[in-house]
N, C-alpha and C. Protein backbone atom coordinates (compact mmCIF):
# COMPACT_ATOMS: atom_id res chain seq x y z
N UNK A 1 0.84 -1.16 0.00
CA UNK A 1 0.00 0.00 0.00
C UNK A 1 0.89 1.23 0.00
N UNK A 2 0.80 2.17 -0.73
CA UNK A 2 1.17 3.50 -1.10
C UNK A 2 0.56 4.74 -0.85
N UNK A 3 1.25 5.67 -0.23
CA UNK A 3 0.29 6.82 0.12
C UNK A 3 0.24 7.38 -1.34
N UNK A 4 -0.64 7.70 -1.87
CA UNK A 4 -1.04 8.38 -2.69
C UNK A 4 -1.47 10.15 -3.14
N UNK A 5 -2.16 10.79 -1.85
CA UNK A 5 -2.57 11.73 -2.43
C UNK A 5 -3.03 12.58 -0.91
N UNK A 6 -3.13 13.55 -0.54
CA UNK A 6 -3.82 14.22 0.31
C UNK A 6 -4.85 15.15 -0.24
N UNK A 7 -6.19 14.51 0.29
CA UNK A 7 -7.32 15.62 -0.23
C UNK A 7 -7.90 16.56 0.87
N UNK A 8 -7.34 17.77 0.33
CA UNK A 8 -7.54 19.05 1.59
C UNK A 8 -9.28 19.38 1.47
N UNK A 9 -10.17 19.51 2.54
CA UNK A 9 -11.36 19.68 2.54
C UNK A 9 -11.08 21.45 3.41
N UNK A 10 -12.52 21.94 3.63
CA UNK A 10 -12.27 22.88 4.48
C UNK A 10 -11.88 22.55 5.93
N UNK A 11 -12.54 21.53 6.29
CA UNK A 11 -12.21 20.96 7.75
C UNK A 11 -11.54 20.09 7.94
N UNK A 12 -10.84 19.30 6.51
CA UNK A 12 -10.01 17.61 7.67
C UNK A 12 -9.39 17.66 6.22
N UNK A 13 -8.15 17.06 6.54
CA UNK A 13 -6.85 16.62 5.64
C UNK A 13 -7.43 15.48 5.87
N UNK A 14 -7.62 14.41 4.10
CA UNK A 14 -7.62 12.94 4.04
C UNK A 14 -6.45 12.72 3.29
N UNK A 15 -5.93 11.62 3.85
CA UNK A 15 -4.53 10.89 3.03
C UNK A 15 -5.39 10.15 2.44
N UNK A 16 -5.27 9.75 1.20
CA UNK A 16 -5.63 8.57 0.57
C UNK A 16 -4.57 7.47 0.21
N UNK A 17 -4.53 6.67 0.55
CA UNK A 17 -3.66 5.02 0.77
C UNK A 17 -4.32 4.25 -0.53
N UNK A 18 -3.21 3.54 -1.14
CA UNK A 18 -3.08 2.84 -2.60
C UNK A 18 -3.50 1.11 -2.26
N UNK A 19 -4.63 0.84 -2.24
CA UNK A 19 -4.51 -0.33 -2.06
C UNK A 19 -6.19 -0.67 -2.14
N UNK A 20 -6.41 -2.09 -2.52
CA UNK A 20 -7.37 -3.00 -2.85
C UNK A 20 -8.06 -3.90 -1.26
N UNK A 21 -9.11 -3.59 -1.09
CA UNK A 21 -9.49 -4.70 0.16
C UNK A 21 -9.32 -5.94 -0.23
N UNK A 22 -8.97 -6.96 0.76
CA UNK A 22 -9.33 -8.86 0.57
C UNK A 22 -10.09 -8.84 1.03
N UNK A 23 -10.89 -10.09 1.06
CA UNK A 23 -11.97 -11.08 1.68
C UNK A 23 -12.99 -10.65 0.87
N UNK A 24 -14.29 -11.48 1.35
CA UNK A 24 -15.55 -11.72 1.49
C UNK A 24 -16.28 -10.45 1.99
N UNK A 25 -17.58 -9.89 1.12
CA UNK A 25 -17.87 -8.90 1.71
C UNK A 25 -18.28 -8.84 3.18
N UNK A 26 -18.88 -9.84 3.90
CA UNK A 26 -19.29 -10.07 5.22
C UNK A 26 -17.57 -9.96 6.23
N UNK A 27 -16.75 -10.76 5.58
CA UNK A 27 -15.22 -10.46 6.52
C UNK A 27 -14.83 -8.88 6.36
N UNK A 28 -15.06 -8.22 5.53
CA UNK A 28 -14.96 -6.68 5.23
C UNK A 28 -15.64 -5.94 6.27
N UNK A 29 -16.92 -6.43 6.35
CA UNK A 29 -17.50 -5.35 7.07
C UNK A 29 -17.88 -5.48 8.24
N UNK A 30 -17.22 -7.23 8.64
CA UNK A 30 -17.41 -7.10 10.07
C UNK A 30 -16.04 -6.40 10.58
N UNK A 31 -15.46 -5.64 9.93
CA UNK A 31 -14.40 -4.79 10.49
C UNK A 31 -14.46 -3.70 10.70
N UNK A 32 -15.82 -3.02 9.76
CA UNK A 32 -15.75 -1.45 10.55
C UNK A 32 -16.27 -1.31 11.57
N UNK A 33 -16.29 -0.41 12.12
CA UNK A 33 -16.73 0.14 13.34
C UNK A 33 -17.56 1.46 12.77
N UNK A 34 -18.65 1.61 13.83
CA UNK A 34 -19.88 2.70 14.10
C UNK A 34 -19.27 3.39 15.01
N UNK A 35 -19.53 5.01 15.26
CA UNK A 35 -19.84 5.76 14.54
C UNK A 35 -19.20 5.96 12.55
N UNK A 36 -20.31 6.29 11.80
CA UNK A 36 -19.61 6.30 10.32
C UNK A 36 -20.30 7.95 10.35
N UNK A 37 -19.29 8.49 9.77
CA UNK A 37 -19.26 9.90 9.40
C UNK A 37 -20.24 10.29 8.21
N UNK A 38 -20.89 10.98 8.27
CA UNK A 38 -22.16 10.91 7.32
C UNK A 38 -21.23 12.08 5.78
N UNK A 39 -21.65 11.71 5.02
CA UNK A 39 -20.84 12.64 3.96
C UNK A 39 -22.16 12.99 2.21
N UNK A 40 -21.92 14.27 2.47
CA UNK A 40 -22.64 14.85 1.25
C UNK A 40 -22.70 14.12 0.06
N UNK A 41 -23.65 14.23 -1.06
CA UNK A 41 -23.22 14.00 -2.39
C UNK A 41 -21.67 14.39 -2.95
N UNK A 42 -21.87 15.68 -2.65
CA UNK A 42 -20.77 16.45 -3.51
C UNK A 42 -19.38 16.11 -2.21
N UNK A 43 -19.18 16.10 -1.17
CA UNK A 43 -18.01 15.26 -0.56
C UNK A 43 -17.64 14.05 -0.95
N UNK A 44 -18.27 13.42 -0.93
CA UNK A 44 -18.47 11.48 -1.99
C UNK A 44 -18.14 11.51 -2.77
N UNK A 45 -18.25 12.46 -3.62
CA UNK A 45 -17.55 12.71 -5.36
C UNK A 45 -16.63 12.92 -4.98
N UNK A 46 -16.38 14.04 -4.53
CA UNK A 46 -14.70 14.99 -4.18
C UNK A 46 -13.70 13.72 -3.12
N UNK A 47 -14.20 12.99 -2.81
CA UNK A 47 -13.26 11.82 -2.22
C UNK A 47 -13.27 10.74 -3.33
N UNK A 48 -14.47 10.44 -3.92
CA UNK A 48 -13.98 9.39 -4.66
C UNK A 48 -13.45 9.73 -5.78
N UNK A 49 -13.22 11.15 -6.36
CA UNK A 49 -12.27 11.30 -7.34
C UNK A 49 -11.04 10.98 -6.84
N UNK A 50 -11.01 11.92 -5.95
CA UNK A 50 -9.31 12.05 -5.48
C UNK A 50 -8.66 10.52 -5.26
N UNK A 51 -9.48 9.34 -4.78
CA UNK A 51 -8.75 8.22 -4.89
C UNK A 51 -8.45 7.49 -5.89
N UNK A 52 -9.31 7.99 -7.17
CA UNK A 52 -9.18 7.56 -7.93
C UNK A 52 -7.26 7.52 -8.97
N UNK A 53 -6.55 8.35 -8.54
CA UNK A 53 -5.47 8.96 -9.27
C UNK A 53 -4.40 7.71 -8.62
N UNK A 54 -4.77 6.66 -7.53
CA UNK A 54 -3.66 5.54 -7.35
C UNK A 54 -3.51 4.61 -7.81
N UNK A 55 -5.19 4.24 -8.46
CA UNK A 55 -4.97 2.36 -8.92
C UNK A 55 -5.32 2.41 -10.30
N UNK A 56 -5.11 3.46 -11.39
CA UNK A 56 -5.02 3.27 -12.58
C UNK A 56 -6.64 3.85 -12.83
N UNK A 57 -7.22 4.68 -12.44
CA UNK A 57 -8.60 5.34 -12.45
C UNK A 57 -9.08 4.81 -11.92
N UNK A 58 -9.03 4.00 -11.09
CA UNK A 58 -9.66 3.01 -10.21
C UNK A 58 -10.06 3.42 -8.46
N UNK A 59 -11.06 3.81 -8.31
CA UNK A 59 -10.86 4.49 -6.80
C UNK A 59 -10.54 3.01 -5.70
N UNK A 60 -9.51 3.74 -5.15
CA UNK A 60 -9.26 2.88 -3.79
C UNK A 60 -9.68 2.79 -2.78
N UNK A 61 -9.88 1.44 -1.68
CA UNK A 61 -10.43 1.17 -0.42
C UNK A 61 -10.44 1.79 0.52
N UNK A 62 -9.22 2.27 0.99
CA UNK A 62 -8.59 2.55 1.77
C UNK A 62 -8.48 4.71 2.06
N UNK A 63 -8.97 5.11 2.89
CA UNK A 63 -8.38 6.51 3.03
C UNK A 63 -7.89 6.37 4.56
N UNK A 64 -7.23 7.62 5.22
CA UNK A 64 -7.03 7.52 6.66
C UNK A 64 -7.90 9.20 7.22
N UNK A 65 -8.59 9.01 7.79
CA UNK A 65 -9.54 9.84 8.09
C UNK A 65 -9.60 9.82 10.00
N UNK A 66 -9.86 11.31 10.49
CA UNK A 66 -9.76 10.88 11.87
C UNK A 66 -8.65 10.30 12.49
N UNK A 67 -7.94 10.19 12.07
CA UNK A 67 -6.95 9.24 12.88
C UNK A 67 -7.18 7.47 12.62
N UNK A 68 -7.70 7.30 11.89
CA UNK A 68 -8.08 5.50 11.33
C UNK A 68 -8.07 5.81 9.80
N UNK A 69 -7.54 3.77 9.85
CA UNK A 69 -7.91 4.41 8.51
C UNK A 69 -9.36 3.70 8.48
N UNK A 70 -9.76 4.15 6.71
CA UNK A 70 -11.17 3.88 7.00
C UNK A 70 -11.54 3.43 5.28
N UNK A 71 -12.91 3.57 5.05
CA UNK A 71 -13.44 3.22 3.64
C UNK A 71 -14.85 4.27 4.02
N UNK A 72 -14.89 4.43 2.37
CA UNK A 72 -15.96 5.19 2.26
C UNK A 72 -16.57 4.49 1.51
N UNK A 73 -18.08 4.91 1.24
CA UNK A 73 -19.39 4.74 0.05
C UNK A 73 -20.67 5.05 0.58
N UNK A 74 -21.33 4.16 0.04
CA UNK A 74 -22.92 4.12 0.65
C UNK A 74 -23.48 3.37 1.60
N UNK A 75 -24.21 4.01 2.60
CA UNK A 75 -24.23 3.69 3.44
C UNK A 75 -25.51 3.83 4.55
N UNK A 76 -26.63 3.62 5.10
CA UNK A 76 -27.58 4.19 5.71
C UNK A 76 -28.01 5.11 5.17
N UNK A 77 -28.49 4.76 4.01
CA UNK A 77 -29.88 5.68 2.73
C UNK A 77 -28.56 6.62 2.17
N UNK A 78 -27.69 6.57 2.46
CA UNK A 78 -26.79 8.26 1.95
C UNK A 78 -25.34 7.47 1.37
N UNK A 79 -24.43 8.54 1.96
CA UNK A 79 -22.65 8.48 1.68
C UNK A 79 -22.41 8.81 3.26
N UNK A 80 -20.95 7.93 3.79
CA UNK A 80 -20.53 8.11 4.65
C UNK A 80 -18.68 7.40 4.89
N UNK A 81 -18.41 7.90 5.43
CA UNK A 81 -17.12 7.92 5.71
C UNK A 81 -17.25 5.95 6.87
N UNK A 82 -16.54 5.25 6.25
CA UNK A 82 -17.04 3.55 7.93
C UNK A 82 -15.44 3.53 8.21
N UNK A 83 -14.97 3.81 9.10
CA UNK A 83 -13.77 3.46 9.81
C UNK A 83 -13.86 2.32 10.45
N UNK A 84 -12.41 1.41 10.28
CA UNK A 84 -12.10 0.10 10.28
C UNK A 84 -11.95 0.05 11.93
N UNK A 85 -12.32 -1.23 12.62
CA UNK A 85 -11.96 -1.24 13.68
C UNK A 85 -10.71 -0.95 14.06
N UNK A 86 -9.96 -0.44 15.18
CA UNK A 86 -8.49 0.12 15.87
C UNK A 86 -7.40 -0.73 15.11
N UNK A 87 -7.55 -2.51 15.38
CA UNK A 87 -7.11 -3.58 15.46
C UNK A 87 -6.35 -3.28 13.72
N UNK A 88 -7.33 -3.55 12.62
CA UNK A 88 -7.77 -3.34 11.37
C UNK A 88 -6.70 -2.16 11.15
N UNK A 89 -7.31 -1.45 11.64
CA UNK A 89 -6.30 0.03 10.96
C UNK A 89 -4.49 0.30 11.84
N UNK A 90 -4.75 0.08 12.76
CA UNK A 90 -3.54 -0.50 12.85
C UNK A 90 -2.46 -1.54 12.20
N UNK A 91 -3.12 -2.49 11.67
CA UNK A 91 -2.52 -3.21 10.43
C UNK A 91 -1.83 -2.97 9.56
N UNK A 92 -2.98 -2.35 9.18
CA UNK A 92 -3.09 -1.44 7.82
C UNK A 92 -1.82 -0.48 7.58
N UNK A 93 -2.33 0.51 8.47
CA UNK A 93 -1.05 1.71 9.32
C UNK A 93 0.71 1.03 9.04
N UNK A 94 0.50 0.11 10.11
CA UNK A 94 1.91 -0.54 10.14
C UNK A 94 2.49 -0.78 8.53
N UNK A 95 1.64 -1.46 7.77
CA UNK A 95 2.14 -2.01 6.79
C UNK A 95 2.84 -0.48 5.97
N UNK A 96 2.16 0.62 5.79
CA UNK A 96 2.20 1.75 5.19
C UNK A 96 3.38 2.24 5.81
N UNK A 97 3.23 2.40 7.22
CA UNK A 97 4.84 2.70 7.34
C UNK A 97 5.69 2.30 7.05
N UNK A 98 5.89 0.86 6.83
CA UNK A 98 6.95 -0.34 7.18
C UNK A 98 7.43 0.25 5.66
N UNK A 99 6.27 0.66 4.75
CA UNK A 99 6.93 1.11 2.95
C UNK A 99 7.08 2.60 2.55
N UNK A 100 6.57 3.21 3.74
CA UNK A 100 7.23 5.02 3.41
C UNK A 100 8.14 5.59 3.69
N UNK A 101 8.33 6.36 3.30
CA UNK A 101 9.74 7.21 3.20
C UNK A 101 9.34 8.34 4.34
N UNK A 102 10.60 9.12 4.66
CA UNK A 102 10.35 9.66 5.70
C UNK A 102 9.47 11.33 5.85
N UNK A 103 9.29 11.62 4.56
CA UNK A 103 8.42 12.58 3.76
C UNK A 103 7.30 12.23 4.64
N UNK A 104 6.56 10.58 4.01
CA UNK A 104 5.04 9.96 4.54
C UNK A 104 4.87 9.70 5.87
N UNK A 105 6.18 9.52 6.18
CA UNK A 105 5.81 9.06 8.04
C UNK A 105 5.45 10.20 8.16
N UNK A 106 6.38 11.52 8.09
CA UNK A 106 6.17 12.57 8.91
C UNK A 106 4.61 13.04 9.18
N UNK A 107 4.33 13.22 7.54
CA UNK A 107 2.54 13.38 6.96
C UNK A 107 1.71 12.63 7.66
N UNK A 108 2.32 11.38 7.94
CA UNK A 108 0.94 10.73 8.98
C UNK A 108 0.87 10.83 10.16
N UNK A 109 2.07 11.05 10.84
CA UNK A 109 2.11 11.53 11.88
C UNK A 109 1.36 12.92 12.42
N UNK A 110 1.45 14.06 11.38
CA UNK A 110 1.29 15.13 11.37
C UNK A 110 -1.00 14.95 11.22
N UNK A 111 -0.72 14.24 10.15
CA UNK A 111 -2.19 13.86 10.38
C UNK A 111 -2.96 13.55 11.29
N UNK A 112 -2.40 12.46 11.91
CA UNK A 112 -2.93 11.79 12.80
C UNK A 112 -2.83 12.81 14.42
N UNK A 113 -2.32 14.07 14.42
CA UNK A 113 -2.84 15.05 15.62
C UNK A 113 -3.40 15.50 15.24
N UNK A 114 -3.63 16.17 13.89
CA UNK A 114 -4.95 16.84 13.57
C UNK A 114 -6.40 16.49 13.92
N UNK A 115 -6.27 14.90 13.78
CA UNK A 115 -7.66 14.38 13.23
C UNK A 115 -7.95 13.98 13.89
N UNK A 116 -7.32 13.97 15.72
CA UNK A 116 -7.92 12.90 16.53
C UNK A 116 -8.40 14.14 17.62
């Protein structure tokens, strides 16, 4: 997984992370965790473009939002932001560091006080 892109909103810096979910949709989603951040039409676009620029026009799974990382789409009649359980995004996290340079650590680090 590759950091890819930071999409500046008025209120929250999202990193967007380069990478494809595994499993079964039921193993997927018994991983997020509630509260899910409720998100506009026009935010939903403006995120799922911006991920789109890592996997070949292909929007990716993965953003880090809040301090987790997380997945977006549809969700309870609307669009919403579902962050992965602690466990999950910690994983995740690790693996991303274990392949960034010290540019990306810094950025997530720097993120991750903002957003929590």
């Amino acid at each position: 997984m590759k950091i890819t892109k930071i999409v500046v909103t008025p209120k929250t810096k999202t990193l967007v992370l380069t990478g494809r979910m595994r499993g079964n949709f039921s193993s997927i989603i018994r991983r997020l965790e509630r509260p899910y951040t409720t998100l506009s039409e026009e935010k939903y676009k403006e995120i799922f473009e911006a991920t789109k620029e890592g996997l070949n026009g292909k929007p990716t799974d993965f953003i880090f939002y809040d301090g987790r990382v997380s997945t977006f789409g549809e969700a309870d009649g609307g669009y919403a932001i579902m962050p992965f359980n602690q466990a999950y995004s910690d994983t995740v996290m690790t693996r991303v560091f274990k392949y960034a340079d010290n540019n990306d650590r810094d950025l997530i680090s720097e993120l991750s006080s903002i957003n929590k």
